[in-house]
C-alpha atoms as a PDB file:
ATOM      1  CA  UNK A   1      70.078 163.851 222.755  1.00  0.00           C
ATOM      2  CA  UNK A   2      70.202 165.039 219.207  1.00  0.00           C
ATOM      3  CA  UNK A   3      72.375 167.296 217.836  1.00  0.00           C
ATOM      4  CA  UNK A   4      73.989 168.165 214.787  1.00  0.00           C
ATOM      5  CA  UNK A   5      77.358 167.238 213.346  1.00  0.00           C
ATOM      6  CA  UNK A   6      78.594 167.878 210.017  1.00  0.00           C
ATOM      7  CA  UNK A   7      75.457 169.194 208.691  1.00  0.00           C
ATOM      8  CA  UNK A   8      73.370 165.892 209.714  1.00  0.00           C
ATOM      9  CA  UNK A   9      71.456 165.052 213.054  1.00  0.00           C
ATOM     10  CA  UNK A  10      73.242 162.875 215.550  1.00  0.00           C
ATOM     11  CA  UNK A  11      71.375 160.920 218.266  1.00  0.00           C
ATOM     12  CA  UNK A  12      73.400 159.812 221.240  1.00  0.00           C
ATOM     13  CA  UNK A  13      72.413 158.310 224.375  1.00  0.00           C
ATOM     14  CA  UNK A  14      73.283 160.487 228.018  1.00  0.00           C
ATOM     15  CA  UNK A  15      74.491 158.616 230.297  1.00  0.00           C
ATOM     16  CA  UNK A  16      75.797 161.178 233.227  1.00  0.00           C
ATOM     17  CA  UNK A  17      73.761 163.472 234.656  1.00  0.00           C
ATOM     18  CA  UNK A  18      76.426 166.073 233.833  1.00  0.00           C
ATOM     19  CA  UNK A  19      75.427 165.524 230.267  1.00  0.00           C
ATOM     20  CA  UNK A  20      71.935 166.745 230.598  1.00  0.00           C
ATOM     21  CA  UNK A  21      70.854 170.094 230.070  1.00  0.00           C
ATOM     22  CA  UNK A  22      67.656 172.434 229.453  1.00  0.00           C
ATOM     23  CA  UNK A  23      66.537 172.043 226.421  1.00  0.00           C
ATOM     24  CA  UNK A  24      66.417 176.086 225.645  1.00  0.00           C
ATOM     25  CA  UNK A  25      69.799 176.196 223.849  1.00  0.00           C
ATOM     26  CA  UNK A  26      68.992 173.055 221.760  1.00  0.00           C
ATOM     27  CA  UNK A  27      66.271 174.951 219.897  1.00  0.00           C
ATOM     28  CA  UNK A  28      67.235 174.774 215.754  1.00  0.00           C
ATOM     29  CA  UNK A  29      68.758 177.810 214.734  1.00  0.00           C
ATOM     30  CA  UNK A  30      65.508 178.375 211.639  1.00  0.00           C
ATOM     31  CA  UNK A  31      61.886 177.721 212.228  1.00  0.00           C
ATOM     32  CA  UNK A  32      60.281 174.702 211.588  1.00  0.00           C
ATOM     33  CA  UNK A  33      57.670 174.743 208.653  1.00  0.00           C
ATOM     34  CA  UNK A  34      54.210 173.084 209.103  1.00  0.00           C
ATOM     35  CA  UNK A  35      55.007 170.709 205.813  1.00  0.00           C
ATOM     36  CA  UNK A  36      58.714 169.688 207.759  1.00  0.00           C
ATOM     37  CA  UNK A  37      56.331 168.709 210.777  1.00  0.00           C
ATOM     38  CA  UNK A  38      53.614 167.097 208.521  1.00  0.00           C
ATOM     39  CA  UNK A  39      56.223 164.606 207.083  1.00  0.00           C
ATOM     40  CA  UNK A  40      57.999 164.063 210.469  1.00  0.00           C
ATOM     41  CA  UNK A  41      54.923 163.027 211.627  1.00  0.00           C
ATOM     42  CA  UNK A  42      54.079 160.717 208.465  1.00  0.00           C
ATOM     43  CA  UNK A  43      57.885 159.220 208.943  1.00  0.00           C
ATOM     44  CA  UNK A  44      57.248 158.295 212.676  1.00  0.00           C
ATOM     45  CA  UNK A  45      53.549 156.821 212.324  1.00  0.00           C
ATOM     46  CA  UNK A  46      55.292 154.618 208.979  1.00  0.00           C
ATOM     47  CA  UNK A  47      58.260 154.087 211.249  1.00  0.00           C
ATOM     48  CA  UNK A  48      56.596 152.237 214.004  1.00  0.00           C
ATOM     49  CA  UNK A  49      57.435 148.658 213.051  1.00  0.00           C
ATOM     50  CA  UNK A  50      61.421 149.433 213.503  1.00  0.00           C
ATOM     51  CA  UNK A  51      63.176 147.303 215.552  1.00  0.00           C
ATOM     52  CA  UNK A  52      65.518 148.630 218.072  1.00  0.00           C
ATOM     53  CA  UNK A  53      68.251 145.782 218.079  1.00  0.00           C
ATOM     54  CA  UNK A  54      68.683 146.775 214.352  1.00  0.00           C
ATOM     55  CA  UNK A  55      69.765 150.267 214.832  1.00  0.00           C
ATOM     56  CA  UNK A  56      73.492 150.431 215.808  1.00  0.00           C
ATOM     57  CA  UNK A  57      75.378 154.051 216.809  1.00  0.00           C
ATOM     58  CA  UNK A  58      78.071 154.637 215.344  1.00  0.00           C
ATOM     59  CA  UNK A  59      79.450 157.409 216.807  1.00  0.00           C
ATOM     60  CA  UNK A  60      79.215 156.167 220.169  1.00  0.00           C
ATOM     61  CA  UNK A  61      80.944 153.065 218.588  1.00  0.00           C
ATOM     62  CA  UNK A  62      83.836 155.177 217.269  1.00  0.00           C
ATOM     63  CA  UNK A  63      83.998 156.811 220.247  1.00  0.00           C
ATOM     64  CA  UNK A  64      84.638 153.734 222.317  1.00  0.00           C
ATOM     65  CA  UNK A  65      87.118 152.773 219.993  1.00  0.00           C
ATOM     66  CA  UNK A  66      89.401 156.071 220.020  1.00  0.00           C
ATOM     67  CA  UNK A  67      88.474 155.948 223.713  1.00  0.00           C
ATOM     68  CA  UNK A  68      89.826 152.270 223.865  1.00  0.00           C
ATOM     69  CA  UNK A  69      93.072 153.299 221.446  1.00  0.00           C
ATOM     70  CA  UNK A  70      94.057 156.640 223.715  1.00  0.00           C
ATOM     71  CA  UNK A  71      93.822 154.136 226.959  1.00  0.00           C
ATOM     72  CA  UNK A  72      96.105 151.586 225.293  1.00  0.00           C
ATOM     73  CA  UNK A  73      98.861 154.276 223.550  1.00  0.00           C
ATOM     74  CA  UNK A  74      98.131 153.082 220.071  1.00  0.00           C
ATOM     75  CA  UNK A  75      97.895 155.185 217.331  1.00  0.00           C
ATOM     76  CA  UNK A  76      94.860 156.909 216.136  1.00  0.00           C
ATOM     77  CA  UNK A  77      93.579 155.844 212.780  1.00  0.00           C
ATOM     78  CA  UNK A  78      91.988 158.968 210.922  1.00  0.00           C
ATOM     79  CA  UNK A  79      88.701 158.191 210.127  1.00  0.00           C
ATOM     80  CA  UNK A  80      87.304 158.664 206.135  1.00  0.00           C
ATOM     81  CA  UNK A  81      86.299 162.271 204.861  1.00  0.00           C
ATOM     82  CA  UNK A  82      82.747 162.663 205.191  1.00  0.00           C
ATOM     83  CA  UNK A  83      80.458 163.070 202.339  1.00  0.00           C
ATOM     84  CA  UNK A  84      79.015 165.550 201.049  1.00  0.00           C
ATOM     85  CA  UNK A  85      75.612 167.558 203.076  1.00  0.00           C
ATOM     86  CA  UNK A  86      72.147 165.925 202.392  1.00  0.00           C
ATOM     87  CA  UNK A  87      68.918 167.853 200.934  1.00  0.00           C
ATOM     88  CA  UNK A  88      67.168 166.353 204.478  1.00  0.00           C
ATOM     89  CA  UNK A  89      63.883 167.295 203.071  1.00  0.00           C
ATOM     90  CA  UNK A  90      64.182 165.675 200.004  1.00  0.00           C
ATOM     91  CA  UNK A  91      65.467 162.654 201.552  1.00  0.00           C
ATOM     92  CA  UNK A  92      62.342 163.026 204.213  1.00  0.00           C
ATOM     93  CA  UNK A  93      59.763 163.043 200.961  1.00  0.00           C
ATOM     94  CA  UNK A  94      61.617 160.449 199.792  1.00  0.00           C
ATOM     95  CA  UNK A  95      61.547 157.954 202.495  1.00  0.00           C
ATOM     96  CA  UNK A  96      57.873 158.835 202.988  1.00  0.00           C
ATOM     97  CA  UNK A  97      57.151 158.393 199.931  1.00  0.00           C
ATOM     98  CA  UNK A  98      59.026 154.389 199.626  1.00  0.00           C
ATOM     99  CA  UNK A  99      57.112 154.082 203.335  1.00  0.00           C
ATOM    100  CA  UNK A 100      53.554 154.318 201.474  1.00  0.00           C
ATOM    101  CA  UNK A 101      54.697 152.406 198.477  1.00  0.00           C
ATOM    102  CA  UNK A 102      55.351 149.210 200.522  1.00  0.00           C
ATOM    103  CA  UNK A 103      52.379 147.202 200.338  1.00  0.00           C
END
């Protein structure tokens, strides 16, 4: 499932059915240009060599963990202040852009 948090996109697995639902209220708030789906589609073609045992979530890491701490009655460590948003697009052009400059 994607989903945003904090101004970025989140991916996290679903593991209950109780976490699935239709896809209607999921739909992003502002409309998607053509040139946003011409560089997604750029990104995933150049993206196809990734390796899935060298992406790691995080959240659902953290989540374990404060999971894990709540179960056990230990204290909650406050995680560190996010940073500030990202220009997605320009970071989209720009990953694009280091994809085709690989020779």
């Amino acid at each position: 499932m994607l989903r945003p948090r904090n101004g970025v996109l989140i991916v996290q697995t679903l593991l209950w059915q109780d976490e699935l639902r239709e896809p209607g209220d999921l739909a992003p708030a502002a409309p998607v240009t053509d040139r946003e789906l011409e560089l997604a589609e750029v990104l995933i073609r150049e993206l196809t060599g990734v390796e899935g045992r060298e992406l790691h979530d995080e959240y659902a890491h953290a989540l374990e963990q404060l999971v894990a701490a709540k179960a056990d009655q230990r204290e909650l460590v406050q995680p560190p202040e996010t940073p500030a948003p990202v220009d997605l697009m320009a970071a989209l052009e720009a990953s694009v852009r280091a994809a085709h400059a690989k020779p």
